[in-house]
N, C-alpha and C. Protein backbone atom coordinates (compact mmCIF):
# COMPACT_ATOMS: atom_id res chain seq x y z
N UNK A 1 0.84 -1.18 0.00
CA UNK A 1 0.00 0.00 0.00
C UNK A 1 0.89 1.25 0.00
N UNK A 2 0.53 2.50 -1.04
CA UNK A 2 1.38 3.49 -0.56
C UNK A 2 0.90 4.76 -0.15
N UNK A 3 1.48 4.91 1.49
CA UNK A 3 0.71 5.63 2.10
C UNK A 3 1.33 7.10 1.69
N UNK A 4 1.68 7.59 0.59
CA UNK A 4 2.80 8.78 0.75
C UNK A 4 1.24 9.83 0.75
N UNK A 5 0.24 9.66 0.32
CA UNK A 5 -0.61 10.44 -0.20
C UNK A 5 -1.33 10.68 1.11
N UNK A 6 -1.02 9.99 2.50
CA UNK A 6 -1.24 10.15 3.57
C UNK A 6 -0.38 10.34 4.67
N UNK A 7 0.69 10.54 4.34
CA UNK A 7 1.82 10.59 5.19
C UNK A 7 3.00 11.28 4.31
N UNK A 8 2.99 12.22 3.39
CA UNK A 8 3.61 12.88 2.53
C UNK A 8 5.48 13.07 3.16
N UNK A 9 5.23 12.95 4.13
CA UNK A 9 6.85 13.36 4.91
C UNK A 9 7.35 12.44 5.54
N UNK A 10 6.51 11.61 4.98
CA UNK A 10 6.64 10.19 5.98
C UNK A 10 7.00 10.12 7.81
N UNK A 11 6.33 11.30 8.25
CA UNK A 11 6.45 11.60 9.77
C UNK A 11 6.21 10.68 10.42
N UNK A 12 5.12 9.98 9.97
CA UNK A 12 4.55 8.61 10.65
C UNK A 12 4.86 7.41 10.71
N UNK A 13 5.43 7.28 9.18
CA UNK A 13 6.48 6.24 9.02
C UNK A 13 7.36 6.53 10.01
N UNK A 14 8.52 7.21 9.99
CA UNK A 14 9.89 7.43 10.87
C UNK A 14 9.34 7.45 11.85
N UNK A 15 8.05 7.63 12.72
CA UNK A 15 8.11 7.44 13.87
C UNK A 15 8.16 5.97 14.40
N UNK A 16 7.36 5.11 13.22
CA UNK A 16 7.30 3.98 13.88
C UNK A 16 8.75 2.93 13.55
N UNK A 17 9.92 3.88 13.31
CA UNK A 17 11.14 3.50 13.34
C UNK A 17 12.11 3.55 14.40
N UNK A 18 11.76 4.64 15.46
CA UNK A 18 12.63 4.96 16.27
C UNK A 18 12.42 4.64 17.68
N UNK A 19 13.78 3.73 17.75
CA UNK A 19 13.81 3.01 19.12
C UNK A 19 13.26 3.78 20.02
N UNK A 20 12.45 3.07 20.86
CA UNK A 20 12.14 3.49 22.43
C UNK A 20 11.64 5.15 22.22
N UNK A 21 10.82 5.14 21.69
CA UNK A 21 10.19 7.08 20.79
C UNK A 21 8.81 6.17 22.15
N UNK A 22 8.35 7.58 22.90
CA UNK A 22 7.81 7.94 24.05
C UNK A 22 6.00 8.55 23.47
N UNK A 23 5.26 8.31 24.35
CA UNK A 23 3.84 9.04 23.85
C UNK A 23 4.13 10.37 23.68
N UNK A 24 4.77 11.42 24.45
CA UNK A 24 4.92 12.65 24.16
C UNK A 24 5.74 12.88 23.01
N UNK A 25 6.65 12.18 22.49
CA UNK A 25 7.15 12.49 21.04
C UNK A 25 6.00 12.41 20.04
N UNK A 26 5.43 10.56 20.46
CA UNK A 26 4.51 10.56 19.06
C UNK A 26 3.34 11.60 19.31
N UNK A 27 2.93 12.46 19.92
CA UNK A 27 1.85 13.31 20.34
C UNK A 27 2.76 14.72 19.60
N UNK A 28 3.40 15.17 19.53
CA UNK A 28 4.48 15.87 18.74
C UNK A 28 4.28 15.74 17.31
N UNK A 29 5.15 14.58 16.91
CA UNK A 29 5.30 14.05 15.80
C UNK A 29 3.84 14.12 14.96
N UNK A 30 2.66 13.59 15.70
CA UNK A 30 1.52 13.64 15.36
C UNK A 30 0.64 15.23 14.97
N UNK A 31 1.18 16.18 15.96
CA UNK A 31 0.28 17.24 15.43
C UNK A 31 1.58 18.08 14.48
N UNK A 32 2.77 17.39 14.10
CA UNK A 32 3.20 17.96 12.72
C UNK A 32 3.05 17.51 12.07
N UNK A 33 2.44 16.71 11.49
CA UNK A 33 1.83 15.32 10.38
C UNK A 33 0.67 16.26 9.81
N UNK A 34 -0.48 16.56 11.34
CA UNK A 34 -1.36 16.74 11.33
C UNK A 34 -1.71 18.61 10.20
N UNK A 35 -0.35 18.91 10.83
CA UNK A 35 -0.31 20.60 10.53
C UNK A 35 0.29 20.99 8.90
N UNK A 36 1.15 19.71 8.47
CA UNK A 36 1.40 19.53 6.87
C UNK A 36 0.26 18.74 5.88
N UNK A 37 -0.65 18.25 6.69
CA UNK A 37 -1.56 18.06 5.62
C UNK A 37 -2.27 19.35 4.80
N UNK A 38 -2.64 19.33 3.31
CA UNK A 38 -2.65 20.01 2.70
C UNK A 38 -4.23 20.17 3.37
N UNK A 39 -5.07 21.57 3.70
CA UNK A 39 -6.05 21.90 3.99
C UNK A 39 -7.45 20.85 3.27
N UNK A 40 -7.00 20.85 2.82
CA UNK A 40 -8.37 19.88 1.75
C UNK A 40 -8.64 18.57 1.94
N UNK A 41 -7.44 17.94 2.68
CA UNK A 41 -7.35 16.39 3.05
C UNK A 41 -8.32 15.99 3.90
N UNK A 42 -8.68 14.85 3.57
CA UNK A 42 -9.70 14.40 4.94
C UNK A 42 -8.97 13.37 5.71
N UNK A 43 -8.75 14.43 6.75
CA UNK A 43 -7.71 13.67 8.17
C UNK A 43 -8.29 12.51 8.38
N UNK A 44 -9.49 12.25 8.89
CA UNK A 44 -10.26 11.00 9.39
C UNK A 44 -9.40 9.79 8.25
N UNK A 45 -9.76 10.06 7.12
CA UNK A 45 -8.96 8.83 6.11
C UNK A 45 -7.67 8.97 6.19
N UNK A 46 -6.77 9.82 6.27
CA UNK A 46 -5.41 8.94 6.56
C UNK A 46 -5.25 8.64 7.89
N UNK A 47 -5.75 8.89 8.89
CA UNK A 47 -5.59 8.10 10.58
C UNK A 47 -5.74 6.92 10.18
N UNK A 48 -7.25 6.48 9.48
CA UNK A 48 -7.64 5.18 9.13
C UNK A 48 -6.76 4.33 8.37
N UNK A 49 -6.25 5.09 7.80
CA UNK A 49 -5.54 4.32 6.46
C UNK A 49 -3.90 3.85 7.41
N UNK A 50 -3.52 4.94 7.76
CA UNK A 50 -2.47 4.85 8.34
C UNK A 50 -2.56 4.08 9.34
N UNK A 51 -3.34 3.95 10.49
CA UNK A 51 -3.53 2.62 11.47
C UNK A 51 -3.99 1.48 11.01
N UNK A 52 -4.55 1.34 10.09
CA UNK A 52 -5.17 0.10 9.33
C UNK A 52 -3.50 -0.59 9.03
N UNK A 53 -2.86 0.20 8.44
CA UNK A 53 -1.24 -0.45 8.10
C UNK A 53 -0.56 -0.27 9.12
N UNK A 54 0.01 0.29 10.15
CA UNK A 54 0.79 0.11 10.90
C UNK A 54 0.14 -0.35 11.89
N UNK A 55 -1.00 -0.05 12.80
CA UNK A 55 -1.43 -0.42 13.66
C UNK A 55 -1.97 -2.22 13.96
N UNK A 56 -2.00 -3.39 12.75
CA UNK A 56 -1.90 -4.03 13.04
C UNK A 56 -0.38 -4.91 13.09
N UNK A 57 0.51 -4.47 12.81
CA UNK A 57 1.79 -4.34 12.98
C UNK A 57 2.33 -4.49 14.18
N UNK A 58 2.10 -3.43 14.26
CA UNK A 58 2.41 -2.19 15.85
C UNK A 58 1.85 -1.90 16.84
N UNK A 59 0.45 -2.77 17.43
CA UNK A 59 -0.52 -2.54 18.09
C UNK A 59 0.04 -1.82 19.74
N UNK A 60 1.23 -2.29 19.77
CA UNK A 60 1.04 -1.54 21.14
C UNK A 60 2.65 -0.50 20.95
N UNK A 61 2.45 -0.18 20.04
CA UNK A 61 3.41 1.53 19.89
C UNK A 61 2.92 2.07 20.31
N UNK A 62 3.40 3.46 20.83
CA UNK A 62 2.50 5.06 21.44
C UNK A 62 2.23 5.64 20.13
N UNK A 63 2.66 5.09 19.06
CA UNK A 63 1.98 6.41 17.83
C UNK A 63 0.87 5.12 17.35
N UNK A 64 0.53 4.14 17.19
CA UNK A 64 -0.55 3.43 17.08
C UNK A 64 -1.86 4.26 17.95
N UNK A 65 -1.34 4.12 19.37
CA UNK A 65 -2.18 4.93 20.37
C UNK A 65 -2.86 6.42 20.66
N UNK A 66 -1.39 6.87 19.49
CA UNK A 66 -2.03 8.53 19.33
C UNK A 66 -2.69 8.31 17.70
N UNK A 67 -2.65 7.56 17.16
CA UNK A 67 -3.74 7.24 16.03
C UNK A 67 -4.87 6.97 16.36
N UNK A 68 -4.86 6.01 17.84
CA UNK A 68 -6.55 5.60 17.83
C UNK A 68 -7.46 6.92 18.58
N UNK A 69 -6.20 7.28 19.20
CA UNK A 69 -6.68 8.60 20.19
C UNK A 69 -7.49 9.67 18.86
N UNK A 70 -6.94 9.77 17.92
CA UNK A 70 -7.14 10.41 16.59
C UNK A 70 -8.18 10.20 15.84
N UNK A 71 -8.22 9.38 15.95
CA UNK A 71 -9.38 8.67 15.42
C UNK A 71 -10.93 9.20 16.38
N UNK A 72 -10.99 9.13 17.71
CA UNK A 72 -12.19 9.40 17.95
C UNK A 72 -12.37 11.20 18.26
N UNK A 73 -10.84 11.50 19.01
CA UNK A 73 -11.09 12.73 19.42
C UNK A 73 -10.88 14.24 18.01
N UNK A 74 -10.64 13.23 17.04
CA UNK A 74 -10.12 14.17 15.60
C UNK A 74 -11.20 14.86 15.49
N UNK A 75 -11.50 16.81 15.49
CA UNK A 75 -12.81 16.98 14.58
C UNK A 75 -11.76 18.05 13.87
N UNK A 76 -13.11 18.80 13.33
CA UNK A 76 -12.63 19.94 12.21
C UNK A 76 -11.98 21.20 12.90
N UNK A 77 -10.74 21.44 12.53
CA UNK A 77 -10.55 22.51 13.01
C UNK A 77 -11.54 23.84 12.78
N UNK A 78 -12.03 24.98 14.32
CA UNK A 78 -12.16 25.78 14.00
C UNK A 78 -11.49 27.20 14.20
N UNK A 79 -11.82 28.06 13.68
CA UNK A 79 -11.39 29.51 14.31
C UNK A 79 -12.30 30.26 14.92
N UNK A 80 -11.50 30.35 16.49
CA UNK A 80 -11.48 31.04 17.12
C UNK A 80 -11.16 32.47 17.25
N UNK A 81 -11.96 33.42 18.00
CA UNK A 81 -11.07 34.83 18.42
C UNK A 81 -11.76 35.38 17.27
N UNK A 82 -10.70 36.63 17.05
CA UNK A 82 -11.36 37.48 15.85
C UNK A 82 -12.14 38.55 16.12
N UNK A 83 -12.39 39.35 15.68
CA UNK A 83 -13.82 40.38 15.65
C UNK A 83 -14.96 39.85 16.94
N UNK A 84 -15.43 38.89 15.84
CA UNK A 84 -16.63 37.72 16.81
C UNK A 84 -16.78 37.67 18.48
N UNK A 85 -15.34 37.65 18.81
CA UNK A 85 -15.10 36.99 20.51
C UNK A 85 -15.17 38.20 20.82
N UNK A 86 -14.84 39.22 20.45
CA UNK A 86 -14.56 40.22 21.54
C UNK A 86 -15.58 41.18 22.11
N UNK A 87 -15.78 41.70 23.36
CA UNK A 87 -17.01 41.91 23.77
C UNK A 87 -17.46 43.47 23.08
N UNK A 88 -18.80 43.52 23.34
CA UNK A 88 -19.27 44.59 22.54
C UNK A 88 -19.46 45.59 23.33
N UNK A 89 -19.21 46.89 23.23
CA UNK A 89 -19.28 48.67 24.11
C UNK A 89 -20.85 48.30 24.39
């Protein structure tokens, strides 16, 4: 399978390369994955795609774990602040 179209930098790959890599790295590693996807991508499908392949592999890695974590707690980013938030005279 080639996940480049979901993992373009292969961040996710190399994580699940590096000895003894900690939940707080892959929680790292994960929201720069998360922050190079091109705006238009639908995150939900590469978590899936991407744990579907490594995660039966790898079931008990910390970046398997911040995938499944991803998986339920993932929504749409919004924006905050702005004009909107701020209180009115």
């Amino acid at each position: 399978m080639d996940l480049s179209q979901f993992d373009p930098k292969g961040l996710i790959r190399e994580s699940y390369q590096i000895d003894g890599i900690a939940l707080p790295e892959c929680r790292s590693i994960f929201l720069d994955w998360a922050l190079s996807l091109p705006q238009d991508s639908d995150t939900q499908a590469a978590i899936d795609a991407l744990l579907a392949h490594y995660g039966a592999e790898f079931p008990d890695h910390p970046m398997s774990e911040v995938l499944r974590d991803g998986q339920v707690q993932m929504t749409a980013p919004r924006r905050r602040g702005g004009w909107r938030s701020r209180p009115r005279d």
